[in-house]
C-alpha atoms as a PDB file:
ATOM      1  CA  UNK A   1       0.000   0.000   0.000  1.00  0.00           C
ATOM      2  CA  UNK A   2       1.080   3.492  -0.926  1.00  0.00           C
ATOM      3  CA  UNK A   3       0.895   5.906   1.785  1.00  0.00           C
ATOM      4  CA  UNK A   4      -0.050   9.412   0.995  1.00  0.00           C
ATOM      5  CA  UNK A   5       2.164  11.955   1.949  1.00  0.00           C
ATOM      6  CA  UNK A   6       1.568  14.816   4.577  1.00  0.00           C
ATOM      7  CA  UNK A   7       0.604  17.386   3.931  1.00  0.00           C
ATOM      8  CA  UNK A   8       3.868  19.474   3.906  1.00  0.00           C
ATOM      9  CA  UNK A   9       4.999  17.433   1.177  1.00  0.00           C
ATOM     10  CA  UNK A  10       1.778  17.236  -0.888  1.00  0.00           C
ATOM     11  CA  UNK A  11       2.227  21.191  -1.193  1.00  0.00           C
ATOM     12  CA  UNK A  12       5.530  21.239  -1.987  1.00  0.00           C
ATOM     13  CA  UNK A  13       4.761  18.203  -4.909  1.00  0.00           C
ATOM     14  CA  UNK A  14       2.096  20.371  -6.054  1.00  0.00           C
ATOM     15  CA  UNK A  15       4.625  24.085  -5.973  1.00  0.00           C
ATOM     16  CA  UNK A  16       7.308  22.299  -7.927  1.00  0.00           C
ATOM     17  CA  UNK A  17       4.809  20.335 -10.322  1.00  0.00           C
ATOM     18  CA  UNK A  18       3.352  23.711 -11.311  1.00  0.00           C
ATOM     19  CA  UNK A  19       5.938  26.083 -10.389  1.00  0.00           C
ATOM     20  CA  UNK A  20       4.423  28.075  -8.103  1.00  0.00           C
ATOM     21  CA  UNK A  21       5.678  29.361  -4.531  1.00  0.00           C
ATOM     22  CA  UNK A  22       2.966  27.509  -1.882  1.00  0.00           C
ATOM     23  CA  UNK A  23       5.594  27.201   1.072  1.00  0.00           C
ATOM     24  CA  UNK A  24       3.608  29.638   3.178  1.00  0.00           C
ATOM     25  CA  UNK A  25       0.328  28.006   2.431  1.00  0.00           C
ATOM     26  CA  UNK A  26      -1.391  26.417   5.022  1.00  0.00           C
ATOM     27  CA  UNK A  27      -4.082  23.446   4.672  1.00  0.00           C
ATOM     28  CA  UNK A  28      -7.103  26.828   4.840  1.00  0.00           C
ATOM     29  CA  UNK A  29      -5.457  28.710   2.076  1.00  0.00           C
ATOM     30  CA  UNK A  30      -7.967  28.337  -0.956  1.00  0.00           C
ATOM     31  CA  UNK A  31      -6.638  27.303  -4.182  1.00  0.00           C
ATOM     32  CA  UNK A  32      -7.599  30.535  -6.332  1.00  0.00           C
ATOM     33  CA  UNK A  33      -7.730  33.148  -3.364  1.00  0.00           C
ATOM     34  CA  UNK A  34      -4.943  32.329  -1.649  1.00  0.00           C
ATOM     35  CA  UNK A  35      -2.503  29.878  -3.772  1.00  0.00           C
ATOM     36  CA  UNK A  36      -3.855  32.454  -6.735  1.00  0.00           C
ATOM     37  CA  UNK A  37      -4.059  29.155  -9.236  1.00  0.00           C
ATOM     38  CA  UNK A  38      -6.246  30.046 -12.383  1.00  0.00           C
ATOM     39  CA  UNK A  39      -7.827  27.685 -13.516  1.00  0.00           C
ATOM     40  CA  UNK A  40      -5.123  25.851 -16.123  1.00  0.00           C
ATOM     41  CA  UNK A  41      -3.348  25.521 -12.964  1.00  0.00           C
ATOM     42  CA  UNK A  42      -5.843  23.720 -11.162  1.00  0.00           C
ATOM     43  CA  UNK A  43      -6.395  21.683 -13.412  1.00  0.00           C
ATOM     44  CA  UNK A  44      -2.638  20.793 -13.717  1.00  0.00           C
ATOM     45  CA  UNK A  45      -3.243  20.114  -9.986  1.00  0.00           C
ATOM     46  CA  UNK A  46      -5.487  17.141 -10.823  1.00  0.00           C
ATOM     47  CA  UNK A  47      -2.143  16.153 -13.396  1.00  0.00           C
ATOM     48  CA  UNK A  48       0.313  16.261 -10.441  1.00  0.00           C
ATOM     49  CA  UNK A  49      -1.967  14.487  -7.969  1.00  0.00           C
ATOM     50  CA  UNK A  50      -2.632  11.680 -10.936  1.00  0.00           C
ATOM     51  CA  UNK A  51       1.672  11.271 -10.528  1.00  0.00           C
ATOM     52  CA  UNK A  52       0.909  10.580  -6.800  1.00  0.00           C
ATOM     53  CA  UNK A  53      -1.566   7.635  -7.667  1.00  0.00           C
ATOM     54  CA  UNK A  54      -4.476   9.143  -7.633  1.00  0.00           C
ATOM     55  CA  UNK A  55      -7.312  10.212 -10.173  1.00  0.00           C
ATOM     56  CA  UNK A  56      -9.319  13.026  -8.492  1.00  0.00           C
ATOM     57  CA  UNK A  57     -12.771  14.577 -10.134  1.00  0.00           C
ATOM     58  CA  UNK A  58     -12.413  18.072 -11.772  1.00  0.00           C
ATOM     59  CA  UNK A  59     -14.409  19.555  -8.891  1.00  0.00           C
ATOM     60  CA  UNK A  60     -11.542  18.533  -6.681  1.00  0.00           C
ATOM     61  CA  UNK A  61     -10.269  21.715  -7.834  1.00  0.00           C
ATOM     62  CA  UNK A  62     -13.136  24.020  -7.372  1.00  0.00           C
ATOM     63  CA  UNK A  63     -11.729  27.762  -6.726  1.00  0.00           C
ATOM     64  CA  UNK A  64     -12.698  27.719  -3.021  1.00  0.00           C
ATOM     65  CA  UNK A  65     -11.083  24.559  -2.854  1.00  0.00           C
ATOM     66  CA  UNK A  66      -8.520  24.721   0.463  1.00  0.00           C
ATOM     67  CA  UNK A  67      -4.915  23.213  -0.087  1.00  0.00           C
ATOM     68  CA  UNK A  68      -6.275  20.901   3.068  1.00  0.00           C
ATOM     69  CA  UNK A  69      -8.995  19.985   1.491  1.00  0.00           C
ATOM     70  CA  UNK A  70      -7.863  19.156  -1.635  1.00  0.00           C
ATOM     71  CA  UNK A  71      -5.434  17.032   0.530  1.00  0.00           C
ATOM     72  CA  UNK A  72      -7.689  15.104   2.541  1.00  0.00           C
ATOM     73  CA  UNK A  73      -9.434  14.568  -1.203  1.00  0.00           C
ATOM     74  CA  UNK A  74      -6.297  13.072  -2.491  1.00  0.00           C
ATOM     75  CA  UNK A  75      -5.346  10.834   1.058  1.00  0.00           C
ATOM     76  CA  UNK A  76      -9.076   9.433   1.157  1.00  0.00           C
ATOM     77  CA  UNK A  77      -8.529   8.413  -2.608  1.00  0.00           C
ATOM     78  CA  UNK A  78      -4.972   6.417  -2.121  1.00  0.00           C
ATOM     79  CA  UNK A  79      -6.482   4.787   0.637  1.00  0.00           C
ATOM     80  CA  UNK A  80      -9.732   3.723  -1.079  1.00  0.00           C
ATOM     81  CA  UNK A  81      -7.989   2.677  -3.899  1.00  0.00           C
ATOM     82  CA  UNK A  82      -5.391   0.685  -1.921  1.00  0.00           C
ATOM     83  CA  UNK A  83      -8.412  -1.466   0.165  1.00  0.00           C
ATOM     84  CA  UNK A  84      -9.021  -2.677  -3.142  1.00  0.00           C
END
């Protein structure tokens, strides 16, 4: 079984993947407001996250979307697909 990463290192997978600075960026920071992704960059989100193991819905990456809740989105998926 893959285990998901913390958090810490899930934003700093996500910063390099789309080269963007997120190392201030809590798990409430939103992913448009805060983490100022447009929308192509969201979307490459969903990309990097698919490199972790994971395939996560488009609305994953909704713009109120928090960095911890995309997280939580991404360690509930490895460990549903990993039970199977």
């Amino acid at each position: 079984m893959n285990e998901p990463l913390a958090f810490e290192a899930f934003r700093n997978h996500l910063a390099e993947q789309l080269e963007v600075h997120l190392g201030d960026m809590g798990p409430q920071h939103r992913l448009a407001d805060d983490a100022e992704l447009d929308s192509v960059q969201r979307l490459e989100a969903l990309v990097a996250i698919e490199d972790l193991g994971v395939e996560l819905p488009y609305d994953s990456v909704e713009p109120q979307q928090t960095l911890g809740g995309l997280h939580g989105r991404y360690t509930q998926a490895l460990l549903t697909s990993s039970e199977s």
